[in-house]
Protein backbone atom coordinates (compact mmCIF):
# COMPACT_ATOMS: atom_id res chain seq x y z
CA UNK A 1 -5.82 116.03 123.41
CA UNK A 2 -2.18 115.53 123.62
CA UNK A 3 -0.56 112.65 123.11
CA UNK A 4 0.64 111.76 126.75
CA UNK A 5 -2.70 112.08 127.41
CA UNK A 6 -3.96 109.40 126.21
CA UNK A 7 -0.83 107.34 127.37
CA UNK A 8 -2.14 107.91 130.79
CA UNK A 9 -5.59 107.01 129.81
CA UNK A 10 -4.49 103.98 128.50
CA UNK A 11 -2.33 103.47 131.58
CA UNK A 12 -5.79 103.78 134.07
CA UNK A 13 -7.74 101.31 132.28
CA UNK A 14 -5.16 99.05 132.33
CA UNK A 15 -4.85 99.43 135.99
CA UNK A 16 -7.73 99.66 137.84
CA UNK A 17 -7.75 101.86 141.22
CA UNK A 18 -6.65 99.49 143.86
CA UNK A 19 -9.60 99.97 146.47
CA UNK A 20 -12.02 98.55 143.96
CA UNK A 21 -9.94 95.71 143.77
CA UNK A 22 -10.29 95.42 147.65
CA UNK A 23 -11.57 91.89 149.03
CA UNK A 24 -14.82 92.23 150.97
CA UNK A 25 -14.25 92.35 155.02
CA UNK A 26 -16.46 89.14 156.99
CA UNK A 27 -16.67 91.27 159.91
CA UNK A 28 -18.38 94.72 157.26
CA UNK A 29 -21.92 92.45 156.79
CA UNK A 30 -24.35 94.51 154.65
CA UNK A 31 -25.77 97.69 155.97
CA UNK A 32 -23.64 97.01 159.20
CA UNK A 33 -22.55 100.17 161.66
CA UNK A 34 -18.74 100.03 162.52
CA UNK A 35 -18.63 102.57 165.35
CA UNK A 36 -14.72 103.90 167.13
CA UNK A 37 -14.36 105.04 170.61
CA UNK A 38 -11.11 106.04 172.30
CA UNK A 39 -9.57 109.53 173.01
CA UNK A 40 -7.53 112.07 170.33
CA UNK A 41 -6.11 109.55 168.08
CA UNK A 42 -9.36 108.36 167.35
CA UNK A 43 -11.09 111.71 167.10
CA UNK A 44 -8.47 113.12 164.53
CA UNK A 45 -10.41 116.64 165.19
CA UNK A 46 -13.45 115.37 163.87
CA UNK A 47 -16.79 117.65 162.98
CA UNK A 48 -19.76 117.83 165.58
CA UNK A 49 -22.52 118.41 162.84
CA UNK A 50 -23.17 115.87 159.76
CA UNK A 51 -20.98 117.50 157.68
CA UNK A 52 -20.11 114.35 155.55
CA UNK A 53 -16.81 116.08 154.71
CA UNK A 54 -15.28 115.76 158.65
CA UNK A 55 -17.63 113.76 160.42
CA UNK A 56 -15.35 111.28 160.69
CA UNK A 57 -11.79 113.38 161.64
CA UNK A 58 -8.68 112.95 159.49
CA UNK A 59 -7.18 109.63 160.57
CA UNK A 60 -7.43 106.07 160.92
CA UNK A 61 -10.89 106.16 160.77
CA UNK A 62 -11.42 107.99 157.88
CA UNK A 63 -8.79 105.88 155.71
CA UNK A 64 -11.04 103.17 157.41
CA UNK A 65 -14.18 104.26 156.05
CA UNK A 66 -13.07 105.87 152.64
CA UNK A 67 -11.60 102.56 151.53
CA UNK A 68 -14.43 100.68 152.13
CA UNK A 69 -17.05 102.94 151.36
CA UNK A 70 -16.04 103.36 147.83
CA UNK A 71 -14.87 99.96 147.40
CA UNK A 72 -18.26 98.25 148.37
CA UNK A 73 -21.05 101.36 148.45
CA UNK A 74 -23.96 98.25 147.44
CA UNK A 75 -23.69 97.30 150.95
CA UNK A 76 -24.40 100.29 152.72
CA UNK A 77 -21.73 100.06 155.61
CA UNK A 78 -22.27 103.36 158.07
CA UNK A 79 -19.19 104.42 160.20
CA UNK A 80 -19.31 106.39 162.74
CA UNK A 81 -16.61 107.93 165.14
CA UNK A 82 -17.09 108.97 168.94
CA UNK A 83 -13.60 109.47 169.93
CA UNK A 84 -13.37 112.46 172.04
CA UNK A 85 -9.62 114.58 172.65
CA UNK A 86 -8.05 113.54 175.79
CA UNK A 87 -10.65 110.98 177.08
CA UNK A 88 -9.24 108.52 179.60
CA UNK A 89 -11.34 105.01 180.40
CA UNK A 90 -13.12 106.85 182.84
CA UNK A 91 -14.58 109.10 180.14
CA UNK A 92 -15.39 106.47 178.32
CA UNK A 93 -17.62 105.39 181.11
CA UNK A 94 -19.83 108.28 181.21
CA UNK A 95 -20.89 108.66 177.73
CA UNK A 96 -20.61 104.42 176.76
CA UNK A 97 -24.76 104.50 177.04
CA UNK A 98 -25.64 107.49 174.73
CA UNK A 99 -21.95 107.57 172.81
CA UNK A 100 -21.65 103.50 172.50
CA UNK A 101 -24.78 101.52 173.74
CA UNK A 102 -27.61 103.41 172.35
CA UNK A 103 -25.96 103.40 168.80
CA UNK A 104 -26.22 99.67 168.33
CA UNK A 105 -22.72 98.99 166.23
CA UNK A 106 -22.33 95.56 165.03
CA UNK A 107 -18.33 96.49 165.13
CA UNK A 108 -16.88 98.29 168.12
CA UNK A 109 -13.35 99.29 168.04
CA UNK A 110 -11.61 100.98 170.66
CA UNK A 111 -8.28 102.62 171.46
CA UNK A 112 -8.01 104.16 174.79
CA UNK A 113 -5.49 104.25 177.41
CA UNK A 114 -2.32 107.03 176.53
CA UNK A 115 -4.50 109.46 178.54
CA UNK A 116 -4.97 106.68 181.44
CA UNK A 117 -1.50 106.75 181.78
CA UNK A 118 -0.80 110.43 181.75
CA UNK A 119 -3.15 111.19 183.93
CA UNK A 120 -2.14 108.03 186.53
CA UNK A 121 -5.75 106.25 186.21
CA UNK A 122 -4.54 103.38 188.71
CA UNK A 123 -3.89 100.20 186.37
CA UNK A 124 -6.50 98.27 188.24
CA UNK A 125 -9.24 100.92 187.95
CA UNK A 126 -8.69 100.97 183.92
CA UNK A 127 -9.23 97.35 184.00
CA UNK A 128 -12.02 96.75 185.77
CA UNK A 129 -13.44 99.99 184.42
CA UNK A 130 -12.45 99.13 181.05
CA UNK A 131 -13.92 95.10 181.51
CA UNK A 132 -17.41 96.31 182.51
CA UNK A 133 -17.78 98.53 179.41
CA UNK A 134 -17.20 95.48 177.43
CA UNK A 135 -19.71 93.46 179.81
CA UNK A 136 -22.08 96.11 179.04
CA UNK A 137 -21.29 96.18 175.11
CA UNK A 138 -21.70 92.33 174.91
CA UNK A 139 -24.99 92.64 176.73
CA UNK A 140 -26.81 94.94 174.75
CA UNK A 141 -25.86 92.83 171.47
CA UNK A 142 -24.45 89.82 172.12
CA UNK A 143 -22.75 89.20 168.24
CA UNK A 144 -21.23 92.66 168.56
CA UNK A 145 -17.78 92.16 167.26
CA UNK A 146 -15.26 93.98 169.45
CA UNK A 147 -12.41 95.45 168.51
CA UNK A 148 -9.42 96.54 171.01
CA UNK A 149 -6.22 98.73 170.27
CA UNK A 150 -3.49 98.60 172.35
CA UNK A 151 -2.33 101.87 173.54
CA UNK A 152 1.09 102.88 172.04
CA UNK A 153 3.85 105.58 172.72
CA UNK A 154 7.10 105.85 170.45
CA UNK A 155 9.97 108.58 171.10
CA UNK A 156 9.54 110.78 167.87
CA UNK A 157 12.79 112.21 168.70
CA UNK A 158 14.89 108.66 168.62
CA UNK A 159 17.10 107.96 165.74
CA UNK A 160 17.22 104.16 166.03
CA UNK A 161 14.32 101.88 165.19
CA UNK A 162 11.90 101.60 168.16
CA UNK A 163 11.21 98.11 170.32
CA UNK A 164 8.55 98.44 172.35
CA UNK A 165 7.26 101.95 174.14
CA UNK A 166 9.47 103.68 176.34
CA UNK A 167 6.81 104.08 178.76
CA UNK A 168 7.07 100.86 181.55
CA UNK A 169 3.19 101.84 181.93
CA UNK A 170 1.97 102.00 178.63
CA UNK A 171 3.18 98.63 178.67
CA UNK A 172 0.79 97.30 181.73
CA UNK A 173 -2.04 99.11 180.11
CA UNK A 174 -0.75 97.07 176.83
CA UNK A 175 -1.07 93.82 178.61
CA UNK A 176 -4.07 94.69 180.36
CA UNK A 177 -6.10 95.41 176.82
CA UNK A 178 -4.19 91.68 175.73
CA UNK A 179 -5.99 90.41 178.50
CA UNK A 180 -9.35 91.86 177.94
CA UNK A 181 -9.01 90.92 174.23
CA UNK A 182 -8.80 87.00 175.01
CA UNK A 183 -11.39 86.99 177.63
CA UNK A 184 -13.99 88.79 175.51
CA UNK A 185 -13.28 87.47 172.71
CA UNK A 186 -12.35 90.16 170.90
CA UNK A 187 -9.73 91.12 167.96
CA UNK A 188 -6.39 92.88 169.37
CA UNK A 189 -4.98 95.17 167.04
CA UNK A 190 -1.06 95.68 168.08
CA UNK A 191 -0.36 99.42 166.98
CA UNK A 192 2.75 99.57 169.10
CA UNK A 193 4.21 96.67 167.03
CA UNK A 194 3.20 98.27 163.48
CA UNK A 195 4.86 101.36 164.20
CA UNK A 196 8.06 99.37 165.70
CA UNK A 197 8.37 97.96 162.52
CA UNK A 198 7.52 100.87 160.19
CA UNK A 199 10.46 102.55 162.26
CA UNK A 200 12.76 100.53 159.89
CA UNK A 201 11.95 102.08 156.84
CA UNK A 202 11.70 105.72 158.20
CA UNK A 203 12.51 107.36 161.61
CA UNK A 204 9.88 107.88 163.83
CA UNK A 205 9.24 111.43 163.35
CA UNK A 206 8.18 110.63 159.86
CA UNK A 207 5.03 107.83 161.54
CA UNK A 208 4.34 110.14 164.97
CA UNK A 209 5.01 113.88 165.59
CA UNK A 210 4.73 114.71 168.96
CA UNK A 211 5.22 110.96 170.99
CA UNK A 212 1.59 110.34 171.18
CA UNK A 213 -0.29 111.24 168.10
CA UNK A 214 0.20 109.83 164.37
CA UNK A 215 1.27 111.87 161.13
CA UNK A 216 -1.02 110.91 157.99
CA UNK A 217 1.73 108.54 157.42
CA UNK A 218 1.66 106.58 160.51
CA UNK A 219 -2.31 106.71 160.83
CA UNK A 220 -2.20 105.10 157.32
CA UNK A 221 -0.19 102.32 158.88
CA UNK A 222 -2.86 102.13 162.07
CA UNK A 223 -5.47 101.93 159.37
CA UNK A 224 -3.71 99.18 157.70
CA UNK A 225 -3.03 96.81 160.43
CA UNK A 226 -6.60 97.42 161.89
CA UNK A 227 -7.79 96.07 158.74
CA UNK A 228 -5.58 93.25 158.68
CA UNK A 229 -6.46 91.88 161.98
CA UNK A 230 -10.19 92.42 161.42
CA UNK A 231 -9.84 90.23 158.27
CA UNK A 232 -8.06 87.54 160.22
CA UNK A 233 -10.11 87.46 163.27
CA UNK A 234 -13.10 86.99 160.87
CA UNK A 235 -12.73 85.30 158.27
CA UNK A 236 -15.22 83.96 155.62
């Protein structure tokens, strides 16, 4: 073996791989079931059969669940991903008993609203719509720890940093999912924030292609900051 082989040898064992130097997550509790609903963004094209390889799509969820599974696979975590292309609340609402109710997660996340908006799903209708699938979440397991995503927009064409979505209505749906956050106690995980800032280091195009839906880049930054607030909501 050459060399500069062994260099880089030398070089791994020196350094071990960074997700097995990952802290454990409260809210992950041994042989928990961390399921995500919401609409495209969430189902990152994910496989229909149990084809281990795309079950889970190719985005924030799967960062989500390959960092953890290999960091901690003594504790059995299973994740799981229901998020179905273009959903709106209303979909939600139709599957949230066999998609969401009848799979028992101890961690619900959710990000769903972009489509509400789109489509004009009245802002008081995606509340209240929106508040009873929570009701119903918290009733069938009361310790369920719920996690909410705020729906987020950014102008992928924009040269300057972005402050905020450009859409007035993605912001009410924004303030709405604040509000249902704080009175179910639930974390709120601000994506339109994290991209605002990554939009700093690297024009937008290079975190969302199309307006709506993240590059591997920016769903790497989703998958982050989900993390992050997860840890801080529950901590040890």
């Amino acid at each position: 073996m050459p060399a500069r082989n062994f260099a880089w040898l030398a070089l791994l064992c020196a350094f071990p791989t960074p997700v097995l130097a990952l802290e454990p997550v409260a809210a992950f509790t041994p042989g928990a079931r961390v399921l995500f609903q919401g609409d495209s963004i969430t189902d990152g094209n994910r496989g229909r059969s149990a084809d281990p390889n795309h079950i889970l799509g190719h985005g924030y969820v799967f960062i989500t669940a390959a960092r953890h599974g290999a960091a901690f696979p003594e504790t059995k975590l299973e994740f799981m991903n229901r998020g179905v292309s273009g959903n709106t609340v209303l979909d939600l609402e139709k599957r949230w008993q066999k998609e969401t109710l009848d799979l028992k997660p101890d961690v619900l996340s959710i990000l769903i609203g972009v489509n509400d908006s789109g489509r004009k799903v009245p802002l008081d209708q995606y509340e209240q719509v929106y508040d009873k699938l929570l009701s119903d979440a918290r009733a069938a397991n009361p310790q369920v720890k719920l996690v909410l995503c705020e729906p987020f927009l950014l102008n992928h064409q924009a040269k300057e940093p972005a402050k905020g979505s450009p859409n007035v209505d993605v912001v009410k749906r924004q303030e709405i999912v604040a509000k249902l956050a704080q009175k179910h106690g639930a974390a709120l995980v601000h994506f339109q924030k994290v991209l605002d800032d990554a939009c700093q280091r690297a024009p937008a195009s290079h975190w969302i292609w199309d307006g709506i839906h993240p590059t591997y880049s920016g769903h790497q930054i989703l998958a982050d900051e989900w993390e992050r607030v997860v840890r801080e909501k529950w901590k040890p």
